[in-house]
N, C-alpha and C. Protein backbone atom coordinates (compact mmCIF):
# COMPACT_ATOMS: atom_id res chain seq x y z
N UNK A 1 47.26 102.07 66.02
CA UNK A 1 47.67 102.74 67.23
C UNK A 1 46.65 103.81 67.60
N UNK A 2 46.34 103.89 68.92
CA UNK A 2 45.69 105.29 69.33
C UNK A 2 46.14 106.19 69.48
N UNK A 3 46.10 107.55 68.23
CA UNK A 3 46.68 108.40 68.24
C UNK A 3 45.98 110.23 69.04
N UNK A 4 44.53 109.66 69.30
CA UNK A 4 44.03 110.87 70.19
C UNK A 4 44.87 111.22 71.40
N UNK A 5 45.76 110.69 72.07
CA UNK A 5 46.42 110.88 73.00
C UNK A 5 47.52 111.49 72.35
N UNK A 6 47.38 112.91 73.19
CA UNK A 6 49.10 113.28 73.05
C UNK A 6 50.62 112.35 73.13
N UNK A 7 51.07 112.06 72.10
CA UNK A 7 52.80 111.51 72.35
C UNK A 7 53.25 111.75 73.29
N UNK A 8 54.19 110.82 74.35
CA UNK A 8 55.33 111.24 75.15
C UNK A 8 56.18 110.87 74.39
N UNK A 9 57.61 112.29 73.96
CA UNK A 9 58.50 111.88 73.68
C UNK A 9 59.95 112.32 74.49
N UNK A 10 60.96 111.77 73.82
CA UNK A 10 62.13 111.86 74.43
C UNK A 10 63.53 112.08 73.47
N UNK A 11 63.88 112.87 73.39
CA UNK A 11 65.19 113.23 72.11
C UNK A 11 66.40 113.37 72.69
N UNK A 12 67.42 113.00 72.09
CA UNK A 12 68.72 112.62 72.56
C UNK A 12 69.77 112.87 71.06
N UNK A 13 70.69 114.08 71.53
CA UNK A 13 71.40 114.15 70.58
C UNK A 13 73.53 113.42 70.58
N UNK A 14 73.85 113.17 69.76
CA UNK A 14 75.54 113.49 70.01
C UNK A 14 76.51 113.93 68.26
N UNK A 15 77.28 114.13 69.08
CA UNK A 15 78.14 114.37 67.50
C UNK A 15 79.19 113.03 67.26
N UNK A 16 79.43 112.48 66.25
CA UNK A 16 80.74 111.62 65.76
C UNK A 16 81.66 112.41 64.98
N UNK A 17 82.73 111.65 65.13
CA UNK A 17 83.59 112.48 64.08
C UNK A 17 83.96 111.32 62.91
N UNK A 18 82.70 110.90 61.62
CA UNK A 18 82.72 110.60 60.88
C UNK A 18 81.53 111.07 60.25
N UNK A 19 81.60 110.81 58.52
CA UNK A 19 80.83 110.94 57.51
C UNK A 19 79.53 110.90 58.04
N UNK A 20 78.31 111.25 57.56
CA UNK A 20 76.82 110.72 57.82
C UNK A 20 76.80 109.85 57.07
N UNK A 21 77.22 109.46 56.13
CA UNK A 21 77.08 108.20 55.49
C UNK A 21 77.50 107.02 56.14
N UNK A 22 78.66 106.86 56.69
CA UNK A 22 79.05 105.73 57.72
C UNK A 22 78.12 105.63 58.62
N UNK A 23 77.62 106.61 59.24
CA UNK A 23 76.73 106.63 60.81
C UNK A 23 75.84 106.17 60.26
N UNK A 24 74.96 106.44 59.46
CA UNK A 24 73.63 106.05 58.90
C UNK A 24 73.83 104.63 58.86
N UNK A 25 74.54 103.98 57.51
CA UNK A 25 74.82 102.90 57.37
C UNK A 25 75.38 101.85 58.25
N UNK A 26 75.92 102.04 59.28
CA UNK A 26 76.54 101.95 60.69
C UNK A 26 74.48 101.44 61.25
N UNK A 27 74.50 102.15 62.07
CA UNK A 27 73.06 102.46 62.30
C UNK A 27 72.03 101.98 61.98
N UNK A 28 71.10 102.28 60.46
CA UNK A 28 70.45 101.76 60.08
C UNK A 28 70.73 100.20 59.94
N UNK A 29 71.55 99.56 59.85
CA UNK A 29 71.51 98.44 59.66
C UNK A 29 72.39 97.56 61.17
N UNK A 30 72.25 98.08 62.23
CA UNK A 30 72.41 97.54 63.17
C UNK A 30 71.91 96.65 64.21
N UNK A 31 72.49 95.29 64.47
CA UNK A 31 71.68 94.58 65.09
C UNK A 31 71.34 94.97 66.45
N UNK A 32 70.14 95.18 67.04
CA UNK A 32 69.97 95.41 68.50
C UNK A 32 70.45 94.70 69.21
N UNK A 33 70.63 93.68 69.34
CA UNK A 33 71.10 92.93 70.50
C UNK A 33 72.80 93.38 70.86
N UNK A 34 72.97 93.52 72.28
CA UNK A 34 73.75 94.14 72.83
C UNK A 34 73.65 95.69 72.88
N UNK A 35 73.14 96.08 72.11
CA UNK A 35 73.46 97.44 72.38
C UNK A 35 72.45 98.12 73.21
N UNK A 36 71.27 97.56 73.50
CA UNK A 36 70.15 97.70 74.29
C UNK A 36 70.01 96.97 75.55
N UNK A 37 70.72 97.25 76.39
CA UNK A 37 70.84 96.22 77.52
C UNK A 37 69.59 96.67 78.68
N UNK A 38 69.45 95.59 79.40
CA UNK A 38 67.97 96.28 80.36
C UNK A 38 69.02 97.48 81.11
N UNK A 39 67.65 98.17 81.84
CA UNK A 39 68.14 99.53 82.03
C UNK A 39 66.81 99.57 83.35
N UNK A 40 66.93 99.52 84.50
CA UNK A 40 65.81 99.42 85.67
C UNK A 40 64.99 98.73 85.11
N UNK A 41 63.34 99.22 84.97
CA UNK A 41 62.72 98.63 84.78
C UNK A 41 62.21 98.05 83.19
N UNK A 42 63.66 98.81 82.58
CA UNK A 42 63.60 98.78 80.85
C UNK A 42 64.14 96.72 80.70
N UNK A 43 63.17 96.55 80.24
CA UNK A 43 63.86 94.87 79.34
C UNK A 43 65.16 95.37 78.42
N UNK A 44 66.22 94.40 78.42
CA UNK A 44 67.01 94.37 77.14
C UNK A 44 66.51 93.35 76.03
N UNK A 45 67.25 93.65 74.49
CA UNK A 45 66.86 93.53 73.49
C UNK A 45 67.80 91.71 73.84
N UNK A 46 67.38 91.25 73.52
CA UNK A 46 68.08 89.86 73.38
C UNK A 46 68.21 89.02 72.00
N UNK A 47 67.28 89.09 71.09
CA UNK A 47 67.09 88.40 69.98
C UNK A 47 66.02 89.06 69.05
N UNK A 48 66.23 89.04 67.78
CA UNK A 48 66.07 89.61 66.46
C UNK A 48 65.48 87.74 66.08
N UNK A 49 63.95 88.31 65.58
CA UNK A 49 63.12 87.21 65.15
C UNK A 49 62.43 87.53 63.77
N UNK A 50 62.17 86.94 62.51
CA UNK A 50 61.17 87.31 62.13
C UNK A 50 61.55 88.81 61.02
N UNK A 51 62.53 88.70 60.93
CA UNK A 51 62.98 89.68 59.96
C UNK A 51 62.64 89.50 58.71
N UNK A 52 61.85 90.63 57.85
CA UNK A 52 61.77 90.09 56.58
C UNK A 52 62.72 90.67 55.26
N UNK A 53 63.44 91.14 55.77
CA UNK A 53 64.12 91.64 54.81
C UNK A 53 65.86 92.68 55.26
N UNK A 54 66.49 93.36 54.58
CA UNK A 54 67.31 94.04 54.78
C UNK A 54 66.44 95.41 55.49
N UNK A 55 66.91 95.77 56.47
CA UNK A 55 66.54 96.72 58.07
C UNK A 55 66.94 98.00 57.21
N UNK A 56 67.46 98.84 56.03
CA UNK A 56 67.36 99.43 55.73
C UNK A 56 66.37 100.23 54.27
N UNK A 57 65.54 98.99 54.34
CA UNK A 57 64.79 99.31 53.03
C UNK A 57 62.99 99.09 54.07
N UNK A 58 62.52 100.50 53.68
CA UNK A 58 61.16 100.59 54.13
C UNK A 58 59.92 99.42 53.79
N UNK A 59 59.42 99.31 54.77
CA UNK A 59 58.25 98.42 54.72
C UNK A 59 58.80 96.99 55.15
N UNK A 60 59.62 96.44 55.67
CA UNK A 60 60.09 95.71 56.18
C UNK A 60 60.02 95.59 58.04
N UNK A 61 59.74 94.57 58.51
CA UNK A 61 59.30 94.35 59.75
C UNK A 61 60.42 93.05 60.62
N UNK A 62 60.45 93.41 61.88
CA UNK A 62 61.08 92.16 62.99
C UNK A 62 60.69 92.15 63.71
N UNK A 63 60.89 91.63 65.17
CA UNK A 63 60.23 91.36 66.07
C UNK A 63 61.20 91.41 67.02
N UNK A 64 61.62 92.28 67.84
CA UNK A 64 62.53 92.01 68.99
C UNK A 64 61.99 91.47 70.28
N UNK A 65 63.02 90.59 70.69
CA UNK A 65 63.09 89.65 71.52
C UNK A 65 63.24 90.00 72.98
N UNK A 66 62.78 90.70 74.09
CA UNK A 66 62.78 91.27 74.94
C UNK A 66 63.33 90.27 76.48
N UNK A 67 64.16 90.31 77.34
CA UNK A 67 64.73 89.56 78.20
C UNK A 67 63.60 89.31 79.68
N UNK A 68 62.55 90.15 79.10
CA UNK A 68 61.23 89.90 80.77
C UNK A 68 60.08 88.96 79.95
N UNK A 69 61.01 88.37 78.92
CA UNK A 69 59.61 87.53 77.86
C UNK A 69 58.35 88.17 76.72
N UNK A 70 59.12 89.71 76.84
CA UNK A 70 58.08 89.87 76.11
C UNK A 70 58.25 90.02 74.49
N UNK A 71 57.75 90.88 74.04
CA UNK A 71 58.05 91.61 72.39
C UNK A 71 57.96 92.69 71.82
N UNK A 72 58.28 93.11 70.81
CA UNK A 72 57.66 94.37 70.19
C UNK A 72 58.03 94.12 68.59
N UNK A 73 57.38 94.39 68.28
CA UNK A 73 57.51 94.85 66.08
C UNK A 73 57.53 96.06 65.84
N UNK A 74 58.52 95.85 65.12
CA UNK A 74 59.19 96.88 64.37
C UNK A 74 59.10 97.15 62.72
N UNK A 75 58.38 97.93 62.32
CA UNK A 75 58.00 98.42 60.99
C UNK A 75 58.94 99.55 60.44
N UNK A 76 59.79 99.31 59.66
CA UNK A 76 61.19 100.37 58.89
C UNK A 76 60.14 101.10 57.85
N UNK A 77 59.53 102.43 58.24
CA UNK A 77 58.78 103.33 58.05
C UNK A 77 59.32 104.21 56.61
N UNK A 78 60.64 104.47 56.48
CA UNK A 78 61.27 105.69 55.93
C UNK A 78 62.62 105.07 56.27
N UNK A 79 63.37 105.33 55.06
CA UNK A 79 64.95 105.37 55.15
C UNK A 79 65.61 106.08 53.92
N UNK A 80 66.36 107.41 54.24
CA UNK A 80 67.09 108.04 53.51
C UNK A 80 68.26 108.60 54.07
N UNK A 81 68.84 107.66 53.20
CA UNK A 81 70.45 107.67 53.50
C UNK A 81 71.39 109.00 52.49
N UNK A 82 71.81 109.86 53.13
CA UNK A 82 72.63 109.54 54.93
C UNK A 82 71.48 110.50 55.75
N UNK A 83 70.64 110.70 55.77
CA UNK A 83 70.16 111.46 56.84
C UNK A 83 69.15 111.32 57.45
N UNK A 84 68.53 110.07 57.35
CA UNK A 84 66.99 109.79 58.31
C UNK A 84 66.81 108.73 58.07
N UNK A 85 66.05 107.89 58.82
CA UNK A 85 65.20 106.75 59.00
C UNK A 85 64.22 106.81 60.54
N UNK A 86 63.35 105.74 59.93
CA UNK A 86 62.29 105.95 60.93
C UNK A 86 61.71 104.07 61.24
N UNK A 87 61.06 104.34 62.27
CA UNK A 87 60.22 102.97 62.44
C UNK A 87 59.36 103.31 63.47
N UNK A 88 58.25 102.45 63.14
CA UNK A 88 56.93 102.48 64.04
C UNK A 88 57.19 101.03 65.03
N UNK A 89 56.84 100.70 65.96
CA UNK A 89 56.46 99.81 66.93
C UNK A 89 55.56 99.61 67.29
N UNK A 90 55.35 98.79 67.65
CA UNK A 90 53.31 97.80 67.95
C UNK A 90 53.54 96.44 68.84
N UNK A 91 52.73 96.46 69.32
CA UNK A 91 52.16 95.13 69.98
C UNK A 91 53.22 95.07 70.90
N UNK A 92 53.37 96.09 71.69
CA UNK A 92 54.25 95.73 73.39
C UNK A 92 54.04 95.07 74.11
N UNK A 93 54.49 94.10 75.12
CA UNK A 93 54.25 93.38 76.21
C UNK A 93 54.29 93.96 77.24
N UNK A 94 54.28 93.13 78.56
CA UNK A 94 54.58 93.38 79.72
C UNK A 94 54.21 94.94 79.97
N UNK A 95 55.28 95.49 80.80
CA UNK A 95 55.37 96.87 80.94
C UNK A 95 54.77 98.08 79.99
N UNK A 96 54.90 97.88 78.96
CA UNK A 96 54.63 99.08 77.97
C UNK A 96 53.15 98.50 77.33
N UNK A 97 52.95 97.00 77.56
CA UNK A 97 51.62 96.68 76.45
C UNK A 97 50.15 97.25 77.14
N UNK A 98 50.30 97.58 78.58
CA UNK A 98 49.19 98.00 78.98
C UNK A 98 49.29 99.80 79.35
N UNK A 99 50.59 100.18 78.99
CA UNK A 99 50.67 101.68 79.07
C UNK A 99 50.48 102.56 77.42
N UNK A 100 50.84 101.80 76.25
CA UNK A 100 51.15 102.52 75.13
C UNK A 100 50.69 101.46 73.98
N UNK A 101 49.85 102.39 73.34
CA UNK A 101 49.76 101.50 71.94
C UNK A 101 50.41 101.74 70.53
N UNK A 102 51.63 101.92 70.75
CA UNK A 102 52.30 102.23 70.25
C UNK A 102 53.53 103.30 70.15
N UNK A 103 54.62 102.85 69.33
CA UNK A 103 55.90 104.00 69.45
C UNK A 103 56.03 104.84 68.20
N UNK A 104 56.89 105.50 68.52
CA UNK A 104 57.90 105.57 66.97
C UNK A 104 59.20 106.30 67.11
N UNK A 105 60.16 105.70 66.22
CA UNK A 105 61.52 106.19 66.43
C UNK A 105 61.99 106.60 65.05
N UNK A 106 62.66 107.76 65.78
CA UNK A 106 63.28 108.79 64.50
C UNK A 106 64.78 108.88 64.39
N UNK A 107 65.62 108.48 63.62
CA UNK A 107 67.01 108.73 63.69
C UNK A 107 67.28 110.37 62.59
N UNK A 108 67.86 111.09 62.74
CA UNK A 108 68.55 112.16 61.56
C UNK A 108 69.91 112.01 61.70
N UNK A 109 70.88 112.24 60.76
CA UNK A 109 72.12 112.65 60.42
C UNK A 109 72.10 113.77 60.37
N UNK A 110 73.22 114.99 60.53
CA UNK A 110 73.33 115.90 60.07
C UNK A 110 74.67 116.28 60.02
N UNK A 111 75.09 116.99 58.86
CA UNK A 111 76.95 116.85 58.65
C UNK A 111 77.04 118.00 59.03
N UNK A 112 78.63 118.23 60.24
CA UNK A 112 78.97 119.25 60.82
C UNK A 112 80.24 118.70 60.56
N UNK A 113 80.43 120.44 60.68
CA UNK A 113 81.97 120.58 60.75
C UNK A 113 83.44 119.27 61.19
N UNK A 114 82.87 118.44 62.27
CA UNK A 114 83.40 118.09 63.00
C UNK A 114 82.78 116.68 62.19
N UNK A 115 81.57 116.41 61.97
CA UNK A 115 81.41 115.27 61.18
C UNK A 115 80.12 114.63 61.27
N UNK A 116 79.30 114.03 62.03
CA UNK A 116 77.82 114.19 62.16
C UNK A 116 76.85 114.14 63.17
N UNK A 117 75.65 115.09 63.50
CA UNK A 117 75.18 115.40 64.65
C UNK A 117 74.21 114.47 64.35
N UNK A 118 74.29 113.46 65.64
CA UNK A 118 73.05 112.25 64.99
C UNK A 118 71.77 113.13 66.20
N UNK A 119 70.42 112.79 65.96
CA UNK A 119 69.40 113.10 66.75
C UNK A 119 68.45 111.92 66.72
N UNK A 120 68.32 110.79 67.76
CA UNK A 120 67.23 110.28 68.22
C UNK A 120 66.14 110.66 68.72
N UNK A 121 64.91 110.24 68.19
CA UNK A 121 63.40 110.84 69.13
C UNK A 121 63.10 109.78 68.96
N UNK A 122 62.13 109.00 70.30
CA UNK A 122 61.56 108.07 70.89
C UNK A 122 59.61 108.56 71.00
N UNK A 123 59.13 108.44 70.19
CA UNK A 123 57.85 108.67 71.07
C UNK A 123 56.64 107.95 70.99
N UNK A 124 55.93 107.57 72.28
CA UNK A 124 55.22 106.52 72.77
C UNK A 124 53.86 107.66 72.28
N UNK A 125 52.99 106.32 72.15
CA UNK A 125 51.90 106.91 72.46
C UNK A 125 51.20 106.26 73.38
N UNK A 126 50.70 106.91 74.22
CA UNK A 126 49.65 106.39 75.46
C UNK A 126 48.10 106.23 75.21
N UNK A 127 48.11 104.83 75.95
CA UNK A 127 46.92 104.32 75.99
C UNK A 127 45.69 106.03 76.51
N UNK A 128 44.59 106.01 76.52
CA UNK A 128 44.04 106.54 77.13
C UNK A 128 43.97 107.20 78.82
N UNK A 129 44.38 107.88 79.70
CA UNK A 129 44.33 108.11 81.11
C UNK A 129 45.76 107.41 81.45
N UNK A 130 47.08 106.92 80.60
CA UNK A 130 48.23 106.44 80.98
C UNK A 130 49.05 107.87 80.67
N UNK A 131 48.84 108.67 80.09
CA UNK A 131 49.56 109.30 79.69
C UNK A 131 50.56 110.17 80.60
N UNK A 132 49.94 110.24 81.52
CA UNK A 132 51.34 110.70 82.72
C UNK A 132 52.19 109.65 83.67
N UNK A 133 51.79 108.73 83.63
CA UNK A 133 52.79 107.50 83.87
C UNK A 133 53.34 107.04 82.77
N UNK A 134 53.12 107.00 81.46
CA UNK A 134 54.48 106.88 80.42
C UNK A 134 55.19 108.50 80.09
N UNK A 135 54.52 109.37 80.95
CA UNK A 135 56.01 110.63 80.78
C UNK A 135 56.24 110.33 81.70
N UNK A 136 56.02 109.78 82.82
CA UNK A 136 56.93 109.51 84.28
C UNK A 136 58.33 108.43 84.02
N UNK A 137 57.68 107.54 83.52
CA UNK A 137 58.49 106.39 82.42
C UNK A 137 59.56 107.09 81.71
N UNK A 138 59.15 107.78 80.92
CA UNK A 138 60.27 108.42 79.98
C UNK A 138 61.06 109.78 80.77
N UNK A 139 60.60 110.35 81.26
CA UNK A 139 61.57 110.79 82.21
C UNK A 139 62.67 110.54 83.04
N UNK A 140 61.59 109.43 83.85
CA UNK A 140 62.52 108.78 84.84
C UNK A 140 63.77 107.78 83.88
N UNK A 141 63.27 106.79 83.40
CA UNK A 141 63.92 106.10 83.07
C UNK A 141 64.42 106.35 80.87
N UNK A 142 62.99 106.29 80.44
CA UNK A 142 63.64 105.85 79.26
C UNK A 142 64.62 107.35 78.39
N UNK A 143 64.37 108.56 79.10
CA UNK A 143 65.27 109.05 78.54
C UNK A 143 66.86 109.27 78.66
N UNK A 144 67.12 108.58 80.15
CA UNK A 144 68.55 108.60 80.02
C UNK A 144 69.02 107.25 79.38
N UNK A 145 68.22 106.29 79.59
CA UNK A 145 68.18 105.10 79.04
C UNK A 145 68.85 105.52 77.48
N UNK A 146 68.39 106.05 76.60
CA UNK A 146 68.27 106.35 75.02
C UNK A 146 69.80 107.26 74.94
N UNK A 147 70.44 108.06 76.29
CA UNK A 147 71.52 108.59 76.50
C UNK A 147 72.96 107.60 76.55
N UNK A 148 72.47 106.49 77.19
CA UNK A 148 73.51 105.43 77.35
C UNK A 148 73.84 104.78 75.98
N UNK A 149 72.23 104.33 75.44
CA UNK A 149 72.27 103.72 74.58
C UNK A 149 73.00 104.19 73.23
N UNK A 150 72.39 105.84 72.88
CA UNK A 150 73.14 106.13 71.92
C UNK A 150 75.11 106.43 72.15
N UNK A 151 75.10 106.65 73.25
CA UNK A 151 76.80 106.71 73.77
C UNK A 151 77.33 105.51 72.73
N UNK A 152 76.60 104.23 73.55
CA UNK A 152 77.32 103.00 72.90
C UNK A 152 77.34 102.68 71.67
N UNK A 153 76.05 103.00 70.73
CA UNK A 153 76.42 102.99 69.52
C UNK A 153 77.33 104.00 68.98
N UNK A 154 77.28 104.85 69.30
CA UNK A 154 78.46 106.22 68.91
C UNK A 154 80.08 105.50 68.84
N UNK A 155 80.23 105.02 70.14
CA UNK A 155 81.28 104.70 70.77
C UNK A 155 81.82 103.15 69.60
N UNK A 156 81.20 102.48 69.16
CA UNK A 156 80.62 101.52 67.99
C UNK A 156 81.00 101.85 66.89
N UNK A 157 80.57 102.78 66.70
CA UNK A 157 80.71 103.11 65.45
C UNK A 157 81.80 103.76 64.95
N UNK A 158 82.61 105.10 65.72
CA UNK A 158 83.89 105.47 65.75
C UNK A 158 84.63 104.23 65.61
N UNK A 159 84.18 103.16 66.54
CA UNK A 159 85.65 101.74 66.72
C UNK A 159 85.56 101.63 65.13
N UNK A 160 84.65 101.43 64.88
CA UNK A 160 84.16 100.61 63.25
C UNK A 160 84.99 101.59 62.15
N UNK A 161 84.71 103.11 62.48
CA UNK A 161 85.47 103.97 60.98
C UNK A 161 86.46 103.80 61.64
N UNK A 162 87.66 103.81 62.92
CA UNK A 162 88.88 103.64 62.66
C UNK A 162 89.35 102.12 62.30
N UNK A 163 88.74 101.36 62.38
CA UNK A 163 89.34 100.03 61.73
C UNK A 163 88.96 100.02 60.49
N UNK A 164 88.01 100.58 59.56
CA UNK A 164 87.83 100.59 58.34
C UNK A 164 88.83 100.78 57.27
């Protein structure tokens, strides 16, 4: 990835009212599809390809399946349960393959009172001279985008600890 370019990123917090251990585990091992639906000019996640292993043990890679034809890989960077995991992304298509050479996404747990403050960060890195059209990108779109998205897993995951 080209990392001389400053990151655009984007962070998105909420609280659950369960364990960090459920959320994590909840989470870390969740399939994308559905829960990433397109979003304007955002592709949704459609299909999980190419997995080599269990999504919560580092150094393990997939390939998501993008609904405008394109792709991205996903490298499980770091995972410590209950309170972090991470993954890098590479080889974007379409939209993002000629703006960013690369991502990375950060999940934390953190146990509160009430039960756990999850925190997502999203951050792209930009190609060379893109770098203010992927913060226009993440402004405009991918950070409320990452607002919806985490709602629904939240909303997911509560269903999941009360049927447990």
């Amino acid at each position: 990835m080209t990392r001389n370019v400053r990151p655009v990123a984007a962070t998105v917090r909420r609280d659950l009212a369960c364990h960090p251990v459920v959320a994590w585990q909840f989470q870390a091992g969740l399939d994308p599809v559905g829960y990433y639906p397109s979003y304007g000019p955002l592709p949704a996640v459609v299909g999980v390809r190419d997995q080599s292993g269990d999504w919560r043990t580092p150094g393990h890679e997939r390939t998501l399946e993008l609904s405008d034809g394109g792709f991205v890989i996903e490298r499980l960077t770091d995972a410590s349960s209950p309170t972090f995991f991470a993954y890098d992304l590479r080889d974007f298509q379409k939209l993002f393959g000629g703006l960013v050479s690369g991502a990375r996404a950060e999940w934390s747990f953190e146990r509160i009172a009430e039960g756990t403050s999850i925190r997502w960060t999203y951050a792209f890195h930009p190609r060379p001279g893109r770098r203010w059209i992927v913060a226009l990108i993440v402004r405009v779109a991918w950070a409320p985008y990452m607002k919806r998205v985490l709602a629904r897993i939240a909303a997911e995951t509560a269903s999941a600890t009360r049927t447990a």
